[in-house]
Protein backbone atom coordinates (compact mmCIF):
# COMPACT_ATOMS: atom_id res chain seq x y z
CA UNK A 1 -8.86 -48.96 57.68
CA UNK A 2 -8.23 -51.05 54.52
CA UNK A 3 -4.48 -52.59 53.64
CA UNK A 4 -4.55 -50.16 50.55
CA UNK A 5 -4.96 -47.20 53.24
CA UNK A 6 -2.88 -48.25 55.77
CA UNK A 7 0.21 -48.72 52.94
CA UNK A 8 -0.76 -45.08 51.49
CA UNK A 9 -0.70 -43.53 55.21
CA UNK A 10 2.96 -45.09 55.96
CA UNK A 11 4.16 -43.76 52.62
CA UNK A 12 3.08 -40.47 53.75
CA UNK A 13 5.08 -40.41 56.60
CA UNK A 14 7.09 -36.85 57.48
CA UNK A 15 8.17 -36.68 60.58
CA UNK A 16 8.60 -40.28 60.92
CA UNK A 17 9.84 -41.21 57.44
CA UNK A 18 13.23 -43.06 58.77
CA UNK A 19 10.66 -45.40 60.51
CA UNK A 20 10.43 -46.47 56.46
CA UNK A 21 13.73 -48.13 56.74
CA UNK A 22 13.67 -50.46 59.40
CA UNK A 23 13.26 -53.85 58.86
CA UNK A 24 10.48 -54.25 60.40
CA UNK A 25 8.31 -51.54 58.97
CA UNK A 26 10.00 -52.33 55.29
CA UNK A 27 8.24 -56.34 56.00
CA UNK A 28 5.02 -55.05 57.03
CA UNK A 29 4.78 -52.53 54.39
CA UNK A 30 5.73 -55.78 51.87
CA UNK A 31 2.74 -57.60 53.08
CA UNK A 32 0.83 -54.75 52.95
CA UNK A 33 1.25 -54.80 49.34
CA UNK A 34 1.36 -58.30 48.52
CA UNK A 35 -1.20 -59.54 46.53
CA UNK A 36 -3.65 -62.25 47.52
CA UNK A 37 -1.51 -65.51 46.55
CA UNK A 38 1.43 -64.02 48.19
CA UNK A 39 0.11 -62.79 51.33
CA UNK A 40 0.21 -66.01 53.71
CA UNK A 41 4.35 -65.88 52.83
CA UNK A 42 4.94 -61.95 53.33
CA UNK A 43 2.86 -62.35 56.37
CA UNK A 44 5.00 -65.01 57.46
CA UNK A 45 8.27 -62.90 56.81
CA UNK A 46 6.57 -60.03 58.87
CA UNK A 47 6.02 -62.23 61.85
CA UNK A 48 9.57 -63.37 61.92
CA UNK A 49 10.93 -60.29 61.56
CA UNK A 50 8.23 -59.26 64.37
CA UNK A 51 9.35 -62.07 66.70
CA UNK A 52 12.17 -61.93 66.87
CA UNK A 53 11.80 -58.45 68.88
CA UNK A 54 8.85 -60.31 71.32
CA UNK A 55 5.20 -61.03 69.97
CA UNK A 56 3.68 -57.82 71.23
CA UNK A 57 3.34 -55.92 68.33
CA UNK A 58 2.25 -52.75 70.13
CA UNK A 59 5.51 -52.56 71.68
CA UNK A 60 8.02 -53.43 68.96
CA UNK A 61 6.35 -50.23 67.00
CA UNK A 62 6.59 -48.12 69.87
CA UNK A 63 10.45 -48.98 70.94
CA UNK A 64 10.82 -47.73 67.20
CA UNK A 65 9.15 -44.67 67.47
CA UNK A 66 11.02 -44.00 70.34
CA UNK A 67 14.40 -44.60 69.11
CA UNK A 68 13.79 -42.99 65.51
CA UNK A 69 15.83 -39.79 64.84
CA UNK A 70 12.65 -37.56 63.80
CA UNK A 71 12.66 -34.57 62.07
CA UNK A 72 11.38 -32.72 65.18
CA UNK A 73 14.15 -33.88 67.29
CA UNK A 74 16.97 -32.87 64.94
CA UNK A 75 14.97 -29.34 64.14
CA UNK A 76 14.62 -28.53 67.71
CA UNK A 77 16.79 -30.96 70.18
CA UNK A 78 13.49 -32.09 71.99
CA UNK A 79 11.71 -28.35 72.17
CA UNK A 80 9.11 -27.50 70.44
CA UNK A 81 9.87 -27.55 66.31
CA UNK A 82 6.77 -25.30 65.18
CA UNK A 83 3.28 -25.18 64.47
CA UNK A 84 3.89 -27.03 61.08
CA UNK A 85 5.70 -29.99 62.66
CA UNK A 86 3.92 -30.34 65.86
CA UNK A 87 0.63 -30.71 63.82
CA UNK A 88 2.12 -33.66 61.52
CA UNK A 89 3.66 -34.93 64.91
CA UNK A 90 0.64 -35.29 66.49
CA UNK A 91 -0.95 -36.96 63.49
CA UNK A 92 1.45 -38.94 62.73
CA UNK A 93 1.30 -40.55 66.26
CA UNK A 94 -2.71 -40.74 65.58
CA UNK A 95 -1.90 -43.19 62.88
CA UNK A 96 1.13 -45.01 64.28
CA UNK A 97 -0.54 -45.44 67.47
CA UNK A 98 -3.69 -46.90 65.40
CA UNK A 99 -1.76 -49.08 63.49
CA UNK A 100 0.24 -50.26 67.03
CA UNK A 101 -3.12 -51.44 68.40
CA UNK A 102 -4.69 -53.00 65.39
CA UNK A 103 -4.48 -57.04 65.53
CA UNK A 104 -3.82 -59.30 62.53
CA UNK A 105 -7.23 -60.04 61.45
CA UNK A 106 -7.80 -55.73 61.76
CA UNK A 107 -4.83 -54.93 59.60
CA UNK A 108 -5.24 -58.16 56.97
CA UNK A 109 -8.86 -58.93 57.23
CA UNK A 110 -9.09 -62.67 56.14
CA UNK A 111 -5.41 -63.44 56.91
CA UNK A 112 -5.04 -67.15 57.18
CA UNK A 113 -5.92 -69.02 60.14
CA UNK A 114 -2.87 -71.15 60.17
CA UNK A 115 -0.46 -68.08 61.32
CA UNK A 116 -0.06 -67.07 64.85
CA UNK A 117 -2.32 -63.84 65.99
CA UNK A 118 0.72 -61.26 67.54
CA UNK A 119 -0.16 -60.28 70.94
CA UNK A 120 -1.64 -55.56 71.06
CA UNK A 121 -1.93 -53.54 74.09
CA UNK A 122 -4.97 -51.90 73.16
CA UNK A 123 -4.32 -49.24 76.36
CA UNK A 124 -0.90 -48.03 75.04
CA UNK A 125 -0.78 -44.28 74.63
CA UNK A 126 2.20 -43.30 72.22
CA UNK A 127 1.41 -39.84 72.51
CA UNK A 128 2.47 -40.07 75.89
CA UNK A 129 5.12 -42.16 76.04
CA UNK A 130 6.78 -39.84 73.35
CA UNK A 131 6.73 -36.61 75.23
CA UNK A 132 7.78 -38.45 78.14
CA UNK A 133 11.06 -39.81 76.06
CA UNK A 134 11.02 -36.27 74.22
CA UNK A 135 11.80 -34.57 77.91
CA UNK A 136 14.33 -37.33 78.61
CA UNK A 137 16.27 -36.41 75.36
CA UNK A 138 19.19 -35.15 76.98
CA UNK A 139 19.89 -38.78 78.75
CA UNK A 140 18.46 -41.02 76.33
CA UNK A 141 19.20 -39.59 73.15
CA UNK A 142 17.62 -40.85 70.00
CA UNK A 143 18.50 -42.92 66.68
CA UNK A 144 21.22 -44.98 67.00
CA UNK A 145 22.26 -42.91 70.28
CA UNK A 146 19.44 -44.04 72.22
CA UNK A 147 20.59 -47.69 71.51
CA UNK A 148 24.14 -47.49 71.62
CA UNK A 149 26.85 -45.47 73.99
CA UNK A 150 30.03 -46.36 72.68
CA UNK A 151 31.05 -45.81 68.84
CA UNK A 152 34.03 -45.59 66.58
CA UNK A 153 34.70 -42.99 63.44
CA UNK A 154 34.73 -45.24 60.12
CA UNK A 155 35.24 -43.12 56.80
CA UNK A 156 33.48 -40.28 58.76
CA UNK A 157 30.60 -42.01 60.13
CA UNK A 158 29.83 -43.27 63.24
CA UNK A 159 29.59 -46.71 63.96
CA UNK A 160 28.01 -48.33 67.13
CA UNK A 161 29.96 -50.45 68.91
CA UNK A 162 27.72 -53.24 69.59
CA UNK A 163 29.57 -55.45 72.40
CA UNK A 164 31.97 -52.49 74.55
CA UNK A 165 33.95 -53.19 77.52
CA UNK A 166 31.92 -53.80 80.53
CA UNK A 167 34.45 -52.14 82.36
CA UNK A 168 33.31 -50.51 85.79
CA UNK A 169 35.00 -48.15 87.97
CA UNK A 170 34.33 -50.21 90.69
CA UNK A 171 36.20 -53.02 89.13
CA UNK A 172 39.21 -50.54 89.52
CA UNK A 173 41.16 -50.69 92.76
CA UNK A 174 44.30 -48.66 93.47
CA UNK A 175 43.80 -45.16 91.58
CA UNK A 176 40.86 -43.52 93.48
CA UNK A 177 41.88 -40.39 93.70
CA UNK A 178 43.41 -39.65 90.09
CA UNK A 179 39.75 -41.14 88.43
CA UNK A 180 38.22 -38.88 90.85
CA UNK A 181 39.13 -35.61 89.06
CA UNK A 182 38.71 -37.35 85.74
CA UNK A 183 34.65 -38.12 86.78
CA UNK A 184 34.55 -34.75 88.23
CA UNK A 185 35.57 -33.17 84.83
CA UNK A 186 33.11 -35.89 83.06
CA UNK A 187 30.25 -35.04 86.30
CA UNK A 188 30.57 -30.97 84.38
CA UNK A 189 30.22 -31.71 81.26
CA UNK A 190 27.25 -33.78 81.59
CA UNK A 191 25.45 -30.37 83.89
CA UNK A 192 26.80 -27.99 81.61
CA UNK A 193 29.28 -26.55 83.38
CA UNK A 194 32.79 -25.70 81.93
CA UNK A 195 34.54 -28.54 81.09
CA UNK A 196 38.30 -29.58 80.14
CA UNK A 197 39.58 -31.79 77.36
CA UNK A 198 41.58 -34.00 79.58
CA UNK A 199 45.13 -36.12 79.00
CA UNK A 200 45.56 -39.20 81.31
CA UNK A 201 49.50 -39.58 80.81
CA UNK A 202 51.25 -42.04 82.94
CA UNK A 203 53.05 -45.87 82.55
CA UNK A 204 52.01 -48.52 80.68
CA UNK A 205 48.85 -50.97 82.20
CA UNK A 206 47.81 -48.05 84.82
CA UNK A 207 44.69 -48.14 83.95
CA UNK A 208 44.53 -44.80 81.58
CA UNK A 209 41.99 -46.80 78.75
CA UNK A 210 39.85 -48.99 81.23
CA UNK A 211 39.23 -45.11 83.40
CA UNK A 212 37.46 -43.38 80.14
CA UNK A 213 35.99 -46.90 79.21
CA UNK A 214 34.54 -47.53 82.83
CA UNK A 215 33.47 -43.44 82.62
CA UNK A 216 31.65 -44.24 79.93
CA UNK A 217 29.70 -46.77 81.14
CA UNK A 218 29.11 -45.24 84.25
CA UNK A 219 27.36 -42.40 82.92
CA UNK A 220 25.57 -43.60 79.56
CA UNK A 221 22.20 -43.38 81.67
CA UNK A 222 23.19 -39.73 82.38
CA UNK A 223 23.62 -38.92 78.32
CA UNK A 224 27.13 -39.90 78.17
CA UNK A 225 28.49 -41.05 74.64
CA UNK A 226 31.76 -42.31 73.89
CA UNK A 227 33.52 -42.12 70.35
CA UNK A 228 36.71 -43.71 69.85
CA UNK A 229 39.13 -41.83 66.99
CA UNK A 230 42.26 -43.23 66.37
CA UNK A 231 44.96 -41.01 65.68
CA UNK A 232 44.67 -40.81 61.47
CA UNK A 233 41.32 -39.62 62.17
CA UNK A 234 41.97 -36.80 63.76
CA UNK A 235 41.03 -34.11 60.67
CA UNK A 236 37.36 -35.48 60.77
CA UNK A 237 36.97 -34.51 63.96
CA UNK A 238 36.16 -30.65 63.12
CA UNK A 239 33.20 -31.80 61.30
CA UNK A 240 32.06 -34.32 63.48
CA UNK A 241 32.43 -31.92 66.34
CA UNK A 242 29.58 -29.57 64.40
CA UNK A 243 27.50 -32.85 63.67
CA UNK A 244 27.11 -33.29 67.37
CA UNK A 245 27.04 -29.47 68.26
CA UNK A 246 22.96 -29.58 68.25
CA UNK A 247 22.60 -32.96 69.73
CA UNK A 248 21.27 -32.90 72.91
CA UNK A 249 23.78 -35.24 74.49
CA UNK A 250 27.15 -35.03 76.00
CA UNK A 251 30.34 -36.64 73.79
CA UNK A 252 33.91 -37.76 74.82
CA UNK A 253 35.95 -38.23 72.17
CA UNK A 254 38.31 -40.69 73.33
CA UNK A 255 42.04 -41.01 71.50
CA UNK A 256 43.84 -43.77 73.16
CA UNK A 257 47.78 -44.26 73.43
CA UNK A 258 48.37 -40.46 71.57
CA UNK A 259 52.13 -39.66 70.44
CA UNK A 260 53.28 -37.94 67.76
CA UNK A 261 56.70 -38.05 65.59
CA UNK A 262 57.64 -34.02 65.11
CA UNK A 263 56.57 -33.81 61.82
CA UNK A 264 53.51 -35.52 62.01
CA UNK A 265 50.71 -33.42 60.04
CA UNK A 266 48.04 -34.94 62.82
CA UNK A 267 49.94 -32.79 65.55
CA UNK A 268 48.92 -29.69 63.92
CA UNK A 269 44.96 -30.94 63.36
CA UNK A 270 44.54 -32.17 67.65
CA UNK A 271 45.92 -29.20 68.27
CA UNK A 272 43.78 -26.65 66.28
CA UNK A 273 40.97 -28.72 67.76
CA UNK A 274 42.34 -28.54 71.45
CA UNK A 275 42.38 -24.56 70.67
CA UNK A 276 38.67 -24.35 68.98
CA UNK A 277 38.39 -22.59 65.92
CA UNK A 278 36.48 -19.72 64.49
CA UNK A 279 33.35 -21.47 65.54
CA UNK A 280 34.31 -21.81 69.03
CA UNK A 281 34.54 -24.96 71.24
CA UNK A 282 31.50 -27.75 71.02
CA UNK A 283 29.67 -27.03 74.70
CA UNK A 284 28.78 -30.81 75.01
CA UNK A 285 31.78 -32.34 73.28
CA UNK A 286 35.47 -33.13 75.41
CA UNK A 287 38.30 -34.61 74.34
CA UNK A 288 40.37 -37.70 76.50
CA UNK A 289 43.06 -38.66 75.34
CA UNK A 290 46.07 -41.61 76.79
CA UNK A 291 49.36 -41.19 76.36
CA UNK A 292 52.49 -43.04 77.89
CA UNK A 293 54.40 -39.71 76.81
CA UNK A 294 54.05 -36.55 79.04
CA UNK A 295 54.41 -34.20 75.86
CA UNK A 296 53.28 -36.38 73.45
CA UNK A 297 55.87 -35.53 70.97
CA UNK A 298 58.67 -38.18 70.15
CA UNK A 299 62.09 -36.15 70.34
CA UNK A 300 65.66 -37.16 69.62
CA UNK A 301 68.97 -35.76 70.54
CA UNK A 302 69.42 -34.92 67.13
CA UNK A 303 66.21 -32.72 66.94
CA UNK A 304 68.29 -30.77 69.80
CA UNK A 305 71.48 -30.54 67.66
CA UNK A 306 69.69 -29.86 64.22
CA UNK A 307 70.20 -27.15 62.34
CA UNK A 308 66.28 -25.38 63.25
CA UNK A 309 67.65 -21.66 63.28
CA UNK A 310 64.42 -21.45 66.00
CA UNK A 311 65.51 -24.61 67.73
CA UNK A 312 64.10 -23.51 71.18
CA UNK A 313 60.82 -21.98 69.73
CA UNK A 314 60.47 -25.24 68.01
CA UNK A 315 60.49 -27.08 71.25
CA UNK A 316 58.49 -25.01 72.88
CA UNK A 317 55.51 -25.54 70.21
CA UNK A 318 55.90 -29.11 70.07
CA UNK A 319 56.06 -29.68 73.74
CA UNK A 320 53.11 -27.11 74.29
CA UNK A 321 50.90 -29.55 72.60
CA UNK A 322 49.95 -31.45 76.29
CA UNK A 323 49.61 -27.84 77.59
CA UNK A 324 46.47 -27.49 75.54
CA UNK A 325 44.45 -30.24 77.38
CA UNK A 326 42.88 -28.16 80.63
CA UNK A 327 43.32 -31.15 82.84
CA UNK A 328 45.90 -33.95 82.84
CA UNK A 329 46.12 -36.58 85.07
CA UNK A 330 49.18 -39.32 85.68
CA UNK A 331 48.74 -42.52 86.35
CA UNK A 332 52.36 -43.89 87.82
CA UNK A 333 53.74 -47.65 88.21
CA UNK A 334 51.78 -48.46 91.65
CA UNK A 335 54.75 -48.67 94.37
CA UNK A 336 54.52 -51.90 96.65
CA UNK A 337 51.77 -50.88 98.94
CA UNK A 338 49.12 -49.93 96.08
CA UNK A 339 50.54 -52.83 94.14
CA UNK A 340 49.50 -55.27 97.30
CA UNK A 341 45.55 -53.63 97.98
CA UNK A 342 45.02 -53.55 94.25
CA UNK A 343 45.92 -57.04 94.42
CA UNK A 344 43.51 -57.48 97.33
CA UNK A 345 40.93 -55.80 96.05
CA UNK A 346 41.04 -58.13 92.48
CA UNK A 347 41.15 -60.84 94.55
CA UNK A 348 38.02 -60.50 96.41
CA UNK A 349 36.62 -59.96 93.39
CA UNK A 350 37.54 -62.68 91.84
CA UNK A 351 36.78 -64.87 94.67
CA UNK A 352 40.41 -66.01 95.02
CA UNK A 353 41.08 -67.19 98.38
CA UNK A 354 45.07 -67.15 99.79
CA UNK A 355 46.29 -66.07 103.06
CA UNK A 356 47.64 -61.87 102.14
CA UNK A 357 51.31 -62.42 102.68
CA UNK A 358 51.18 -65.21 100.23
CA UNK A 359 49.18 -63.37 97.90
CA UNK A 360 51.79 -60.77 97.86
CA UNK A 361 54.70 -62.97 97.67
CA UNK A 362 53.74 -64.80 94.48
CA UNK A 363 52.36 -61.70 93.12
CA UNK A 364 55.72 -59.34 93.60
CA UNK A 365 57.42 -62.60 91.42
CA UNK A 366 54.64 -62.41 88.90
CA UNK A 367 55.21 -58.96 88.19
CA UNK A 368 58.82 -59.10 88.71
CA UNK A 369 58.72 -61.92 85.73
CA UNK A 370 56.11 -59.38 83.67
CA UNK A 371 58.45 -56.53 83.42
CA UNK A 372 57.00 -54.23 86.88
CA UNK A 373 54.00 -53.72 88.84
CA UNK A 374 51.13 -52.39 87.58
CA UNK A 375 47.10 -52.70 87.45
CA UNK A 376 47.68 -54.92 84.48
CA UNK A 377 49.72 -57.55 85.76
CA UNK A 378 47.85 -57.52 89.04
CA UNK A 379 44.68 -58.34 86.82
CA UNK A 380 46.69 -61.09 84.90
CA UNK A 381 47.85 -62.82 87.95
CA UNK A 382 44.71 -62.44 89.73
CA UNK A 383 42.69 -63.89 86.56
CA UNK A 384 45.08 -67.20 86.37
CA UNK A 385 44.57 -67.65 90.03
CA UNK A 386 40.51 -68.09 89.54
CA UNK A 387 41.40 -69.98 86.74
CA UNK A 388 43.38 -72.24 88.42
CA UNK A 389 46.47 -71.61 86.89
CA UNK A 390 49.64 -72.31 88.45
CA UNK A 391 52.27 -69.47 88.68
């Protein structure tokens, strides 16, 4: 197939047309066009941009294949998207696969010697390898999905979060059993079974963030994604929420350290979502949300001496608001006996060796000096121990 073909094919791409804007395909399809005294330096450009994902061309094209958000996938959430579609489908993943396997000198006959030759897998079967990801669709996802599980909400898009908090559960001593009912609620969602939006309420540095974080990464393999919202965000959830409705996956969105002042106009929006609306609730989307407040509501003395005609019915709405989440879970300040095996437990995983009772000493007086035990301090104390700190 002649450079003049192979550009025409790729610009007849249909199910595959987002391929056109990677990076990668936008430098090939550059030197595909580039006339004869600029070919050696679009070449050149393609091969950088080429390298820098490995030199085996066969399987940079096919990782993007695989992670493109197709029009089959979006038309049928990995099932089958028509007679129409599969056709192009298949053809399209004639020519992509061709292209995959072609060599330098088979896509640019005469290309100069001087540039390296990228390394083809003339074996590779793409036809394959995409039903086998098309069948997996529900764990691995597909566009940005299949690269990323954690994301934030920015002017109603989502935005990958490239570096997220390692954080594992196993990393977090001292709350076992309250995490527990929080991964059994995350364990239904992901198999389709009802599932609660969930509140994890408790003090400050227990852990409430680090357990949906942790979740998240425990379970990304499974088809777990993780959106952060903040709380001025909260009226583009509704639309979101349909976005994600035919997605394959399973969503939490996450809404860390939640409180509301009574007349905030975002109390009324989490709380038409928390009660679904005409459209009914998302079956793979949950909502977790921290809070240091039980009922989420700041409330003054004077909002229970106002002059509210319907004081007590006004109460009663604003502190129904946590009532709404099917599960909540409290996370209290650790009393001295979790304090001391959390502190245990970090320390072995730090690698910090100290006899226990004078672990326990110095770490009651670090916490005393940080304002109370908690997970927190017991992480801060333990960290400037490895680091050789003195406290």
């Amino acid at each position: 197939m002649q450079r003049v073909e192979w550009s025409a094919r790729l610009d007849a791409l249909v199910v595959f047309r987002g391929l056109l804007d990677a990076p990668l395909v936008q430098a090939l399809r550059a030197a595909l066009a580039a006339g004869e005294p600029e070919l050696g330096g679009a070449l050149a450009a393609f091969e950088a941009a080429l390298f820098r994902r490995g030199t085996n061309w066969t399987r940079a094209l096919l990782d993007l294949l695989l992670e493109d958000e197709n029009l089959c996938l979006q038309v049928a959430a990995g099932g089958d998207a028509g007679p129409v579609l599969e056709k192009a489908l298949t053809e399209e993943l004639d020519l992509l696969q061709a292209l995959g396997r072609a060599g330098l000198d088979e896509v640019f006959h005469g290309a100069p010697d001087y540039l390296p030759r990228w390394q083809t897998d003339p074996e590779a079967d793409y036809h394959a390898a995409y039903q086998a990801r098309r069948a997996a669709v529900g764990r691995k996802g597909y566009g940005l999905f299949a690269r990323y599980h954690v994301f934030t909400l920015e002017d109603g898009r989502l935005t990958p979060v490239r570096y997220p908090d390692p954080q594992r559960l196993s990393e977090l001593p001292g709350y076992e059993r309250e995490r527990e009912k929080v991964i059994a609620n995350t364990r239904a969602l992901l198999e389709g079974r009802p599932a609660n939006n969930v509140l994890l309420y408790g003090d400050a540095g227990t852990g409430k963030s680090s357990t949906v974080k942790a979740i998240a990464n425990e379970f990304a393999g499974d088809g777990l994604r993780l959106i952060e919202v903040k709380k001025n965000q909260l009226y583009q959830i509704p639309a979101l929420m349909d976005d994600l409705a035919k997605n394959p996956l399973k969503f939490i969105l996450f809404i860390d350290d939640l409180s509301f002042a009574a007349n905030d106009d975002n109390f009324a929006a989490l709380k038409a979502i928390l009660e679904g609306s005409v459209g009914g609730r998302s079956h793979n989307v949950a909502v977790y949300a921290t809070s240091n407040r039980r009922h989420l509501v700041k409330e003054s003395m004077a909002d229970r001496t106002g002059d509210d005609l319907h004081a007590a019915d006004t109460r009663q709405e604003l502190m129904s608001l946590a009532a709404r989440f099917g599960l909540t879970v409290t996370f209290q300040q650790p009393d001295k006996a979790r304090y001391d095996g959390i502190l245990l437990e970090l320390a072995r995983q730090y690698g910090v060796q100290m006899p226990s009772d004078q672990l326990f000493m110095k770490g009651a007086a670090f916490a005393l000096r940080a304002g109370g035990r908690s997970p927190r301090v017991a992480k801060q104390f333990i960290e400037m121990l490895a680091g050789g700190v003195s406290v």
